[in-house]
C-alpha atoms as a PDB file:
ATOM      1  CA  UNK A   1    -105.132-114.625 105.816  1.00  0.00           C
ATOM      2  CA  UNK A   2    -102.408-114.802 103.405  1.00  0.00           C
ATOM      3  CA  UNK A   3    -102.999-117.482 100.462  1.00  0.00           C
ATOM      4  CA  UNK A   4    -100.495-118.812  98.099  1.00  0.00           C
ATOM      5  CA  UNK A   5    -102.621-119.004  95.051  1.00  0.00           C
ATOM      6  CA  UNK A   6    -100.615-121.134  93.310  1.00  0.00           C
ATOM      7  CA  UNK A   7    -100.849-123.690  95.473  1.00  0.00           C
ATOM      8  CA  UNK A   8    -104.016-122.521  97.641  1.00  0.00           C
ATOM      9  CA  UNK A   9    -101.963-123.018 100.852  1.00  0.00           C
ATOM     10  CA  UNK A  10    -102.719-120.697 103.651  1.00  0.00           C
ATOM     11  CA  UNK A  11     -98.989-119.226 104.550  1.00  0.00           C
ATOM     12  CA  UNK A  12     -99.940-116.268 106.787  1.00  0.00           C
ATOM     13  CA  UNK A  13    -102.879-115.521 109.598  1.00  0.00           C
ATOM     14  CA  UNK A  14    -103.772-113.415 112.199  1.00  0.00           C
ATOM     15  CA  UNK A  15    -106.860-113.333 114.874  1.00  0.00           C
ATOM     16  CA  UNK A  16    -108.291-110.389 116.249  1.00  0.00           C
ATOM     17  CA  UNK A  17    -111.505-108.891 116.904  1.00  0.00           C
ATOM     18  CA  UNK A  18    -111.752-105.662 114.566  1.00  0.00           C
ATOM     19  CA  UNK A  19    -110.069-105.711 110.849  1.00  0.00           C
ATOM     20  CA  UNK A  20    -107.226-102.719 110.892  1.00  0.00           C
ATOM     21  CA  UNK A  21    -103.688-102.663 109.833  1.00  0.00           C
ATOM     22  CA  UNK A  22    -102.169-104.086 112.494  1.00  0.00           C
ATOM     23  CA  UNK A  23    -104.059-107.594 111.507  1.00  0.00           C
ATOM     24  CA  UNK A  24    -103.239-107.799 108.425  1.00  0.00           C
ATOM     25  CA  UNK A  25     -99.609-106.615 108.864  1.00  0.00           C
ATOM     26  CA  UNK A  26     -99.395-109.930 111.383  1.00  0.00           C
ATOM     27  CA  UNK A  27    -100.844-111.910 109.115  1.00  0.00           C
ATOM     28  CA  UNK A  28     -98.289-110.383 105.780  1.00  0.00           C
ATOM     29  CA  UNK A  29     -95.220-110.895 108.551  1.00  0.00           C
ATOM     30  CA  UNK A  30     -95.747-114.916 109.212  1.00  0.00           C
ATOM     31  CA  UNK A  31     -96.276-114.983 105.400  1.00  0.00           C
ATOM     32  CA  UNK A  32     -92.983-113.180 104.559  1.00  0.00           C
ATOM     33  CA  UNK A  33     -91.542-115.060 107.564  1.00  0.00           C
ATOM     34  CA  UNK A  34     -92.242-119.054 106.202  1.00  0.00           C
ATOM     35  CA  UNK A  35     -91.501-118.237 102.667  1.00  0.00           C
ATOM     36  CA  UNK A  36     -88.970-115.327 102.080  1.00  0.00           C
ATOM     37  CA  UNK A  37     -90.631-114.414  98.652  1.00  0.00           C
ATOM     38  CA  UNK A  38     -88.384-113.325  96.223  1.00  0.00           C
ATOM     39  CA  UNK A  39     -88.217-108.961  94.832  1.00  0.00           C
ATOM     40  CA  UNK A  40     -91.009-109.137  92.054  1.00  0.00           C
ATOM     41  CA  UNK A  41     -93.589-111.523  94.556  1.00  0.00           C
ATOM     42  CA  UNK A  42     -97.132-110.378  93.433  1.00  0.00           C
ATOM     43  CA  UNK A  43     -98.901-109.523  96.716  1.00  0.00           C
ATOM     44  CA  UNK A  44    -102.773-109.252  95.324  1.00  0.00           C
ATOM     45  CA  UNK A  45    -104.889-108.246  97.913  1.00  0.00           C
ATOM     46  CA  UNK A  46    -108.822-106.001  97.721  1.00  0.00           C
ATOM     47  CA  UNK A  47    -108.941-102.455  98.340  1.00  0.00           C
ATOM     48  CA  UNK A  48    -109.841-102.922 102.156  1.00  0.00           C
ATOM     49  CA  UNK A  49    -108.843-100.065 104.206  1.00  0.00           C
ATOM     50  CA  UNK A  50    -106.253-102.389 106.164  1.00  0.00           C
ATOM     51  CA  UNK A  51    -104.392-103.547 102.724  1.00  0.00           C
ATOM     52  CA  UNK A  52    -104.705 -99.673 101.818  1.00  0.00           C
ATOM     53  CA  UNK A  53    -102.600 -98.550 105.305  1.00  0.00           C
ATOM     54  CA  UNK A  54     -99.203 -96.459 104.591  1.00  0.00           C
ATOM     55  CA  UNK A  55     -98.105 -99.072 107.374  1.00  0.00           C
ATOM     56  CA  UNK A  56     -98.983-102.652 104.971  1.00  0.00           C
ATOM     57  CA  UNK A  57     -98.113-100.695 101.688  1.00  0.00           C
ATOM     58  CA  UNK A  58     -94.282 -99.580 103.195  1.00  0.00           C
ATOM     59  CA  UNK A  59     -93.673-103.256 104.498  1.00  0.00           C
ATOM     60  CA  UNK A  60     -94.556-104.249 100.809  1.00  0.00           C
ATOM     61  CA  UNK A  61     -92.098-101.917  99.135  1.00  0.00           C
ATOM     62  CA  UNK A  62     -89.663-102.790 102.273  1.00  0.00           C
ATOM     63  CA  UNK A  63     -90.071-106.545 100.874  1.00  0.00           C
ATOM     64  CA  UNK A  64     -89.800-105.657  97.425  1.00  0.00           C
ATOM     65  CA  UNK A  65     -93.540-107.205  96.138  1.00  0.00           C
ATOM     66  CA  UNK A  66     -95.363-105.930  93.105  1.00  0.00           C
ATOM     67  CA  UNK A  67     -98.535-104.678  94.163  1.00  0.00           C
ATOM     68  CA  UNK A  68    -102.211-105.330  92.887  1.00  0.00           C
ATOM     69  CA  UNK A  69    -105.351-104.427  94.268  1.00  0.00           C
ATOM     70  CA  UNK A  70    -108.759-105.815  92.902  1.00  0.00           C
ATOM     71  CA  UNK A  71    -110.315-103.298  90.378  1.00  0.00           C
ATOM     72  CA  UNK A  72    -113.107-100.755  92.153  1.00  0.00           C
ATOM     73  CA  UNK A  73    -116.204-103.174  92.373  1.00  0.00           C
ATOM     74  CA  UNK A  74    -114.497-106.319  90.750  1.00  0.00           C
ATOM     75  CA  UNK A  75    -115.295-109.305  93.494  1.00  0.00           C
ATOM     76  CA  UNK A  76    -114.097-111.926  91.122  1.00  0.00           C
ATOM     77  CA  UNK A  77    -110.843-110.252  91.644  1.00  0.00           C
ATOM     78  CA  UNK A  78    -110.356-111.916  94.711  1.00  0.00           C
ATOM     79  CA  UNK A  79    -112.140-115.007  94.691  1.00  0.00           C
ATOM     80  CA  UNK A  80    -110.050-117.631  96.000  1.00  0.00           C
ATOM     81  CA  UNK A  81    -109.732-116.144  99.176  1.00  0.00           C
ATOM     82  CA  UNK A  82    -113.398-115.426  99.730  1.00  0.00           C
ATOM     83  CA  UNK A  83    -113.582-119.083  98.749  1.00  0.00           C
ATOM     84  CA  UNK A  84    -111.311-119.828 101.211  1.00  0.00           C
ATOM     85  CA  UNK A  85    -113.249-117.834 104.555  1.00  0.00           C
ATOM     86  CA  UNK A  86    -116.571-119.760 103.020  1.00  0.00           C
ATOM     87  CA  UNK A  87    -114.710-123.390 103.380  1.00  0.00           C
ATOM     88  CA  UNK A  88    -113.068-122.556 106.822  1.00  0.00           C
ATOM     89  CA  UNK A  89    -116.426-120.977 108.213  1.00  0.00           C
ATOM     90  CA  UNK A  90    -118.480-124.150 106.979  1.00  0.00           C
ATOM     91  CA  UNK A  91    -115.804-127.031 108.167  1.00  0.00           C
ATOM     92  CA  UNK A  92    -114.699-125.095 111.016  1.00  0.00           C
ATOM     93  CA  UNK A  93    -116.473-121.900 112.330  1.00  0.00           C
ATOM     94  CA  UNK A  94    -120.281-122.696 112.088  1.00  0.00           C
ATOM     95  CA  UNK A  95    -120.124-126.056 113.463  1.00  0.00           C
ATOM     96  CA  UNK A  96    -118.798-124.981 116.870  1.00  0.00           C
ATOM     97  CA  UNK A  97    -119.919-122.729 119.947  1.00  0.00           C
ATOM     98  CA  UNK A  98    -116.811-120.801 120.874  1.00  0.00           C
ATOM     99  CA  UNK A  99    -116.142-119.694 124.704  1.00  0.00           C
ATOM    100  CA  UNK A 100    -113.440-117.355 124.243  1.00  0.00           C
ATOM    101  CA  UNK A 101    -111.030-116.093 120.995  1.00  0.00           C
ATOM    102  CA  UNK A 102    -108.312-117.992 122.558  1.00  0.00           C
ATOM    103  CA  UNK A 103    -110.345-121.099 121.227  1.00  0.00           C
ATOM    104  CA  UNK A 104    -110.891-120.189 118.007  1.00  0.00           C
ATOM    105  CA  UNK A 105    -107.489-119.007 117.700  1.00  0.00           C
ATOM    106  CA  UNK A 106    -106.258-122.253 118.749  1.00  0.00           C
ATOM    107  CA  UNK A 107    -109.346-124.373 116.335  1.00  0.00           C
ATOM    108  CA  UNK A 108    -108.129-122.319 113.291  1.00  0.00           C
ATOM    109  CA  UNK A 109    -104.159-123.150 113.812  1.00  0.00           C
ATOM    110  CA  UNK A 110    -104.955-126.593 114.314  1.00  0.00           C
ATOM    111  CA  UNK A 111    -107.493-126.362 111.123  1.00  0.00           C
ATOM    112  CA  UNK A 112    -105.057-124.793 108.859  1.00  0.00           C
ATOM    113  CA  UNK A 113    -102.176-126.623 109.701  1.00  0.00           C
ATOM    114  CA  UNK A 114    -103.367-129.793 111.084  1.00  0.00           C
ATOM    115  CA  UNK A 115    -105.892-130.232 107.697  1.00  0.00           C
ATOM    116  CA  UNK A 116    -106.642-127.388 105.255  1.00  0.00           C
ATOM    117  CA  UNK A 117    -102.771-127.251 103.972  1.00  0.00           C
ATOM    118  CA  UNK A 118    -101.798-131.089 104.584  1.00  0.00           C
ATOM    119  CA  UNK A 119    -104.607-132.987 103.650  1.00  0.00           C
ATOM    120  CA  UNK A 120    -107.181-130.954 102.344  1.00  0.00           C
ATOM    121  CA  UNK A 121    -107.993-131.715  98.570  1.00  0.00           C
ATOM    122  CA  UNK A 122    -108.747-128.867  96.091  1.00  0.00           C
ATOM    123  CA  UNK A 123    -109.972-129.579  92.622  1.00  0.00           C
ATOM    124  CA  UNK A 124    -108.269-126.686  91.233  1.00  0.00           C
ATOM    125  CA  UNK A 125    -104.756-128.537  92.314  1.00  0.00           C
ATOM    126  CA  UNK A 126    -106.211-131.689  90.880  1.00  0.00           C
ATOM    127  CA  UNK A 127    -107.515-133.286  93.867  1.00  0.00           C
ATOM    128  CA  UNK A 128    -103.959-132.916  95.666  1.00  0.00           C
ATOM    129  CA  UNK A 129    -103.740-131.256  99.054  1.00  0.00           C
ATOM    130  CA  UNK A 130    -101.957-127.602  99.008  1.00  0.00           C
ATOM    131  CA  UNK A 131     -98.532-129.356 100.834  1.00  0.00           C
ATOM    132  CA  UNK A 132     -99.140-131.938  98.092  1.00  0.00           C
ATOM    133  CA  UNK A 133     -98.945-129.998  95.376  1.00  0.00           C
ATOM    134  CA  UNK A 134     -96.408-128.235  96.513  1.00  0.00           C
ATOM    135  CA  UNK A 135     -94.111-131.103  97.037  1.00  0.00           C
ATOM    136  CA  UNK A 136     -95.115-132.647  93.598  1.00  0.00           C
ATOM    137  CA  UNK A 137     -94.593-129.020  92.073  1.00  0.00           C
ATOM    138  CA  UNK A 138     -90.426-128.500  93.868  1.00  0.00           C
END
């Protein structure tokens, strides 16, 4: 997952069944895709082995993003996002038997953009839904 922390909206995502490079890379690619972020972006991310690749950190430089990386051991560093896999694993993940990753793939698109970005409220955006905020914010 890529999150736009300013306004919490989930902007890039990928599915797959082990956590390497090429996931997050997917993910980084729809990101860069929807929003063209301009030279200077910060791209924050944990030290995970994935976010760590030569492959992820050359498509950053390519894209011109400042880099930061959680501090060794600091897991407030990224706390929005681990807030974010807790909210879609309770509303989404843990209430449902799954029959194949298609489904899931398919559950969390229609999640994301059907309800966690449109109409989802967040307290830190003042009760507004990510899109919400966003358009109030342009």
């Amino acid at each position: 997952m890529v999150l736009d922390l300013y306004s919490r909206r989930v902007i890039g995502w990928a599915v797959s069944n082990r956590m390497k490079r090429d996931l997050a890379i997917r993910a980084l690619n729809m990101a860069i895709a929807l929003r063209r972020p301009p030279k200077g972006c910060i791209h924050h991310s944990d030290r995970g082995s994935q976010y760590c690749s030569h492959d992820y950190q050359k498509l950053l430089r390519q894209q011109g993003f400042k880099v930061s990386m959680s501090g060794k051991g600091n897991c407030y560093d990224n706390a929005a996002m681990e807030t974010f896999f807790k909210t879609i694993k309770a509303e989404l993940i843990w209430r449902h038997s799954w029959q194949t990753r298609r489904a899931v793939e398919i559950a969390i698109f229609q999640y994301i953009n059907g309800f966690y970005n449109p109409r989802r409220r967040h307290s830190a955006l003042g009760w507004k839904s990510p899109l919400a905020f966003q358009r109030k914010a342009a």
